[in-house]
Protein backbone atom coordinates (compact mmCIF):
# COMPACT_ATOMS: atom_id res chain seq x y z
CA UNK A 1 167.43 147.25 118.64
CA UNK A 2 169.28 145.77 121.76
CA UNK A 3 167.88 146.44 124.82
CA UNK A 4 168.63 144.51 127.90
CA UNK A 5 169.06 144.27 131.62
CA UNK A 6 172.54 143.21 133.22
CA UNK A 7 170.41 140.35 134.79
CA UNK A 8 169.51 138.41 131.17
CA UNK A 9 172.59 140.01 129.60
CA UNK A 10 173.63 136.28 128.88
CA UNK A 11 171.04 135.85 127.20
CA UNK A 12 170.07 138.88 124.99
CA UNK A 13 172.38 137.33 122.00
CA UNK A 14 169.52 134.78 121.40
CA UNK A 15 167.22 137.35 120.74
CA UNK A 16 168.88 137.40 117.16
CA UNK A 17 168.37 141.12 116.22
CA UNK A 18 168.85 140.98 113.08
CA UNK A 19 165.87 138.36 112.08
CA UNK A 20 163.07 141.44 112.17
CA UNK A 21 164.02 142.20 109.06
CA UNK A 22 164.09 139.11 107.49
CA UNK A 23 160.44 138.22 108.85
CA UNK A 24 159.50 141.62 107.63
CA UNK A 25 160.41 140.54 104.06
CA UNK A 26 158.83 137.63 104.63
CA UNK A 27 155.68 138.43 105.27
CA UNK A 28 152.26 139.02 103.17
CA UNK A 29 151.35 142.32 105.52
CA UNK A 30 152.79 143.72 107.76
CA UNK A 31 151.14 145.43 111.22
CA UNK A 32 152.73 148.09 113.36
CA UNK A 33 151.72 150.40 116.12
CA UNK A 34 152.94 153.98 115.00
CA UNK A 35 154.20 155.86 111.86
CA UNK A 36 157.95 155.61 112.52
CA UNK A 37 158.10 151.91 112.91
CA UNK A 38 155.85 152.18 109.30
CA UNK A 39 158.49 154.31 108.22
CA UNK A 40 161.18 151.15 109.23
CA UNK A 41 159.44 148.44 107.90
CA UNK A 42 157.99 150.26 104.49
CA UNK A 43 162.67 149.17 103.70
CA UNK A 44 161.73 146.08 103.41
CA UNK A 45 157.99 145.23 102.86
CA UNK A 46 155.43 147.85 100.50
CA UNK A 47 152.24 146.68 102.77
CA UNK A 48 152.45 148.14 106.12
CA UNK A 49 149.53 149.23 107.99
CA UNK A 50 149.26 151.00 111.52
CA UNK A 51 146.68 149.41 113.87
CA UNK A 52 147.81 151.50 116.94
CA UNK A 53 147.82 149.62 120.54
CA UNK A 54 144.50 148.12 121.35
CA UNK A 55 142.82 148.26 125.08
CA UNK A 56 140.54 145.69 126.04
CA UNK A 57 137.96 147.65 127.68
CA UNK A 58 134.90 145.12 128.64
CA UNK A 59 137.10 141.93 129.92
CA UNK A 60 139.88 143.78 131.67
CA UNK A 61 140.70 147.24 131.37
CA UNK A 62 137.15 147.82 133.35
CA UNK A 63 137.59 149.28 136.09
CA UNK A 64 137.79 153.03 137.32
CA UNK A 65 139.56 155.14 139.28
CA UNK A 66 138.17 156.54 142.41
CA UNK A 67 138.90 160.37 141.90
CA UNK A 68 137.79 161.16 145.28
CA UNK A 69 140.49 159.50 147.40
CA UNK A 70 141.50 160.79 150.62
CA UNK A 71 145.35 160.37 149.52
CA UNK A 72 146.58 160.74 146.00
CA UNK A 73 148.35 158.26 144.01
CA UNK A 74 150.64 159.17 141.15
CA UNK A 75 151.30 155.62 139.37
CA UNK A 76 153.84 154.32 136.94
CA UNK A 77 153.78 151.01 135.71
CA UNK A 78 156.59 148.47 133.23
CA UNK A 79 159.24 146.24 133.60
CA UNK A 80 162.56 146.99 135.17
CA UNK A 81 164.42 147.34 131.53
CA UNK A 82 162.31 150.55 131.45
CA UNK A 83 162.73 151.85 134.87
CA UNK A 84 165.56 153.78 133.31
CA UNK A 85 163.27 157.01 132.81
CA UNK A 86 162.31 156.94 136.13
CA UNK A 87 165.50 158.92 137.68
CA UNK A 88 164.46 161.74 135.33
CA UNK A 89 160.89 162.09 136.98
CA UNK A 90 162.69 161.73 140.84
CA UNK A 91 163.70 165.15 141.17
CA UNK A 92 160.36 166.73 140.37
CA UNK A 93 158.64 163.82 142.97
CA UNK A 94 161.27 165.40 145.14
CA UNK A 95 159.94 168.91 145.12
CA UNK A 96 156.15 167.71 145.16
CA UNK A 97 156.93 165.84 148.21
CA UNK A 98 157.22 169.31 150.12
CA UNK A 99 153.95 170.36 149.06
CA UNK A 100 151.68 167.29 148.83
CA UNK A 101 151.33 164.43 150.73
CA UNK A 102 151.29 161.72 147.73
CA UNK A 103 152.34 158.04 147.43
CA UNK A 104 154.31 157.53 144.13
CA UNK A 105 153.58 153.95 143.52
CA UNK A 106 155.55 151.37 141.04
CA UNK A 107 153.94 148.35 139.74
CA UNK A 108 157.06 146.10 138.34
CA UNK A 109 158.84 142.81 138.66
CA UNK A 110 161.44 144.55 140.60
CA UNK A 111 161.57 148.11 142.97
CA UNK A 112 162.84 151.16 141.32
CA UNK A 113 166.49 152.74 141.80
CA UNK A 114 164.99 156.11 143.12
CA UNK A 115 165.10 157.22 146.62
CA UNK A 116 161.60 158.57 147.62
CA UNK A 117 160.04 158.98 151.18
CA UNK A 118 156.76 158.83 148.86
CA UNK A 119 157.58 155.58 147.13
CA UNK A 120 155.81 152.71 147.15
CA UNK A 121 156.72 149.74 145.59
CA UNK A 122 154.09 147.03 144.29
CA UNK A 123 155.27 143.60 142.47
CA UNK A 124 153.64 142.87 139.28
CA UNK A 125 151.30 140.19 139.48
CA UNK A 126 148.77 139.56 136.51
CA UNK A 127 145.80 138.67 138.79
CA UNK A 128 145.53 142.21 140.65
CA UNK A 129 147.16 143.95 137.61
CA UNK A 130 143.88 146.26 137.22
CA UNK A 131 143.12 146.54 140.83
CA UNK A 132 146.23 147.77 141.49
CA UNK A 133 146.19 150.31 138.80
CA UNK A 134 143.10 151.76 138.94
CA UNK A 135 143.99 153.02 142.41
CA UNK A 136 146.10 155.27 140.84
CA UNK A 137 144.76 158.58 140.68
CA UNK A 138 147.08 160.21 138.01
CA UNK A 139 149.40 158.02 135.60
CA UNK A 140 153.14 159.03 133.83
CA UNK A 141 154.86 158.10 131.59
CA UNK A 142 158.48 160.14 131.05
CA UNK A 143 161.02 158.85 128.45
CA UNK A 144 164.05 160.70 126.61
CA UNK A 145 163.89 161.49 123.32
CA UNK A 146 165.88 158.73 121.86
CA UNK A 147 165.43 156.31 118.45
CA UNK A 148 164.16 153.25 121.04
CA UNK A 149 161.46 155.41 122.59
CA UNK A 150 160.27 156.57 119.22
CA UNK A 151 159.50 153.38 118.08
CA UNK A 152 157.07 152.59 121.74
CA UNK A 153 153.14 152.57 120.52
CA UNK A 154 152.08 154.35 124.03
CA UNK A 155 150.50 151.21 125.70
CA UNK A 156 151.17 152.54 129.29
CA UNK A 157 149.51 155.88 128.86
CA UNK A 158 146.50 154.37 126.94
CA UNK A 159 146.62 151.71 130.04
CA UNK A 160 145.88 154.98 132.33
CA UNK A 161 143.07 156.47 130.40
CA UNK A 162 141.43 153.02 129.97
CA UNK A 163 141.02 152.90 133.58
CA UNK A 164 140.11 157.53 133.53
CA UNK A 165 143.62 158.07 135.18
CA UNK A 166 144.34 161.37 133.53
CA UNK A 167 148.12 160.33 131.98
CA UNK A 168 150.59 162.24 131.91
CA UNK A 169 153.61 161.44 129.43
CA UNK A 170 156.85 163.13 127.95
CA UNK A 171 156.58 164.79 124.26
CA UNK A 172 158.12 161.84 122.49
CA UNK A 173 156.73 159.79 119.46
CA UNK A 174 152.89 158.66 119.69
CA UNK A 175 152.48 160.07 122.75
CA UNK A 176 151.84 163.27 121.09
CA UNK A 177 149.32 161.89 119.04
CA UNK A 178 147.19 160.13 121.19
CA UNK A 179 147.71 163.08 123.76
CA UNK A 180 145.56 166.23 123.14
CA UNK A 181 147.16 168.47 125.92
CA UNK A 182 144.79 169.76 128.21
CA UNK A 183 141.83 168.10 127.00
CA UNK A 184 142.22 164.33 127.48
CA UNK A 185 146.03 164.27 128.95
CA UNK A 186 148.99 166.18 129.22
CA UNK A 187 152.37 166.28 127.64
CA UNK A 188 155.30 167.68 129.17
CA UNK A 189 158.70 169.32 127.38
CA UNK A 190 160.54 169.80 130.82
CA UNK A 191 160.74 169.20 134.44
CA UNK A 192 158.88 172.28 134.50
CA UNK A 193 156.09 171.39 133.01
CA UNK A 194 156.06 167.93 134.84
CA UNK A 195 155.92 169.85 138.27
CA UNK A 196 153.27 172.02 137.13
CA UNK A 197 151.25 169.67 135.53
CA UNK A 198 151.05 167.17 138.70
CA UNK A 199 150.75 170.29 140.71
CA UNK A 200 147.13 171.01 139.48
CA UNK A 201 146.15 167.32 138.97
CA UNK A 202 146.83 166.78 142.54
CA UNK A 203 145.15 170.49 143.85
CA UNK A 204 141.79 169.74 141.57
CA UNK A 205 139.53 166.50 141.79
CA UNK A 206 137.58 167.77 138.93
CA UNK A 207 140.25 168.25 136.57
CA UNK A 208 141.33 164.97 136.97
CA UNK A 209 137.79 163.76 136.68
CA UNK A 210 137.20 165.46 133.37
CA UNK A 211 140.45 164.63 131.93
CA UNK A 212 140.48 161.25 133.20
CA UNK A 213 136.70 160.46 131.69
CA UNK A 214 138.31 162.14 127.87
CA UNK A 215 140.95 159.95 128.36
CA UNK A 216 138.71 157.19 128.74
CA UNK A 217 136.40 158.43 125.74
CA UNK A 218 139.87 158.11 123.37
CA UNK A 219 140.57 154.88 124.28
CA UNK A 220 137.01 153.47 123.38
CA UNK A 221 136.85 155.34 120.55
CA UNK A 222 140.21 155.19 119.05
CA UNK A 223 141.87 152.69 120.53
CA UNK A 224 140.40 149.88 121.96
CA UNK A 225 139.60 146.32 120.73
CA UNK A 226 136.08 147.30 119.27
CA UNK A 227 137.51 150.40 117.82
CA UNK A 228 139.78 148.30 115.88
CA UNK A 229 138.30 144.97 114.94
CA UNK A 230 137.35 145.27 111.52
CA UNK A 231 141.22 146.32 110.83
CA UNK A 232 142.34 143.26 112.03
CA UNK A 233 139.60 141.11 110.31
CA UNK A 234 140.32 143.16 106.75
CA UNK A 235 143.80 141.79 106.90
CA UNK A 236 143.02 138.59 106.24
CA UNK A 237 140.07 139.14 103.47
């Protein structure tokens, strides 16, 4: 599926679209991340097999959160071609902003179109990557319902609970499966729920100690690089 940014729009022709299938064919197996891009690729190849996103936990998502801050942190994280969900999340920020005293911080190659008094903008750079997140005390992740977010395997919500920054992401595709609300997460239907949601994270250290440290117990044992080793290793036996 196209999706580009008026700055490489040039460019996005080369990308050559239509070659995923083809390679799919092609192939002896086939890997994806979540059952609806099985359901895609099962058109054109019988052996597909879901390895979900992995999370290197020992050489670099290894850090953690310091739940005790004096001033919270609500973190989002991605390039600027998905800074696009961002304007649905502003409003709610909005109303939080009369209550809490919060930085909203975003980590990308380029600053977000919102307008914020709570914003704070940090460039992407791969060396501080973890450092910079794990100062986030509570992660989102908002996205519309549409067939491009379906197909996204959750990396930036499993990112979070790597690092036991409770995540907090909209009820679209995986998210809802690696997301057991109220125990290791939370997923939200409205801007309702959003407010509420980062309401209590942000009133209550220990809730967002115990969710973040679930969150972190999912990742090692679901989705991480040990977790999922021997799945990657069978596909070539």
């Amino acid at each position: 599926m196209p999706n580009y940014s008026q700055s490489n729009v040039r460019f996005h022709q080369l990308k050559a679209y239509w070659k995923i299938k083809k390679i799919i064919s092609w192939a002896d197996q086939v890997v994806v991340g979540n059952s609806y891009l099985k359901d895609y690729a099962l058109q054109f190849n019988p052996n597909v097999k879901i390895i979900p996103t992995t999370i290197d936990t020992i050489n670099v998502h290894n850090k953690c959160t310091n739940h005790d801050s004096k001033k919270i942190i609500i973190g989002w994280t991605g390039s600027h071609t998905t800074m696009g969900y961002l304007p649905y999340l502003s409003p709610v920020l909005k109303e939080l902003e009369k209550k809490f005293n919060f930085k909203f911080r975003v980590i990308s190659n380029h600053p977000p179109p919102i307008d914020l008094d709570s914003l704070e903008f940090v460039k992407w750079n791969k060396k501080t990557e973890i450092k910079d997140l794990a100062e986030i005390n509570i992660g989102v992740m908002p996205l519309e319902d549409s067939i491009w977010a379906q197909g996204k395997c959750g990396f930036k919500g499993l990112q979070y609970m790597a690092l036991q920054i409770p995540s907090v992401m909209s009820n679209v595709g995986v998210n809802t499966q690696i997301i057991d609300d109220g125990h290791n997460g939370f997923i939200c239907k409205s801007k309702e729920d959003w407010y509420r949601v980062l309401s209590s994270l942000m009133s209550d250290v220990k809730l967002r100690t115990e969710i973040g440290q679930k969150g972190k117990k999912t990742v090692e044992h679901k989705y991480s690089v040990k977790a999922n080793k021997q799945k990657y290793i069978s596909l070539f036996k």
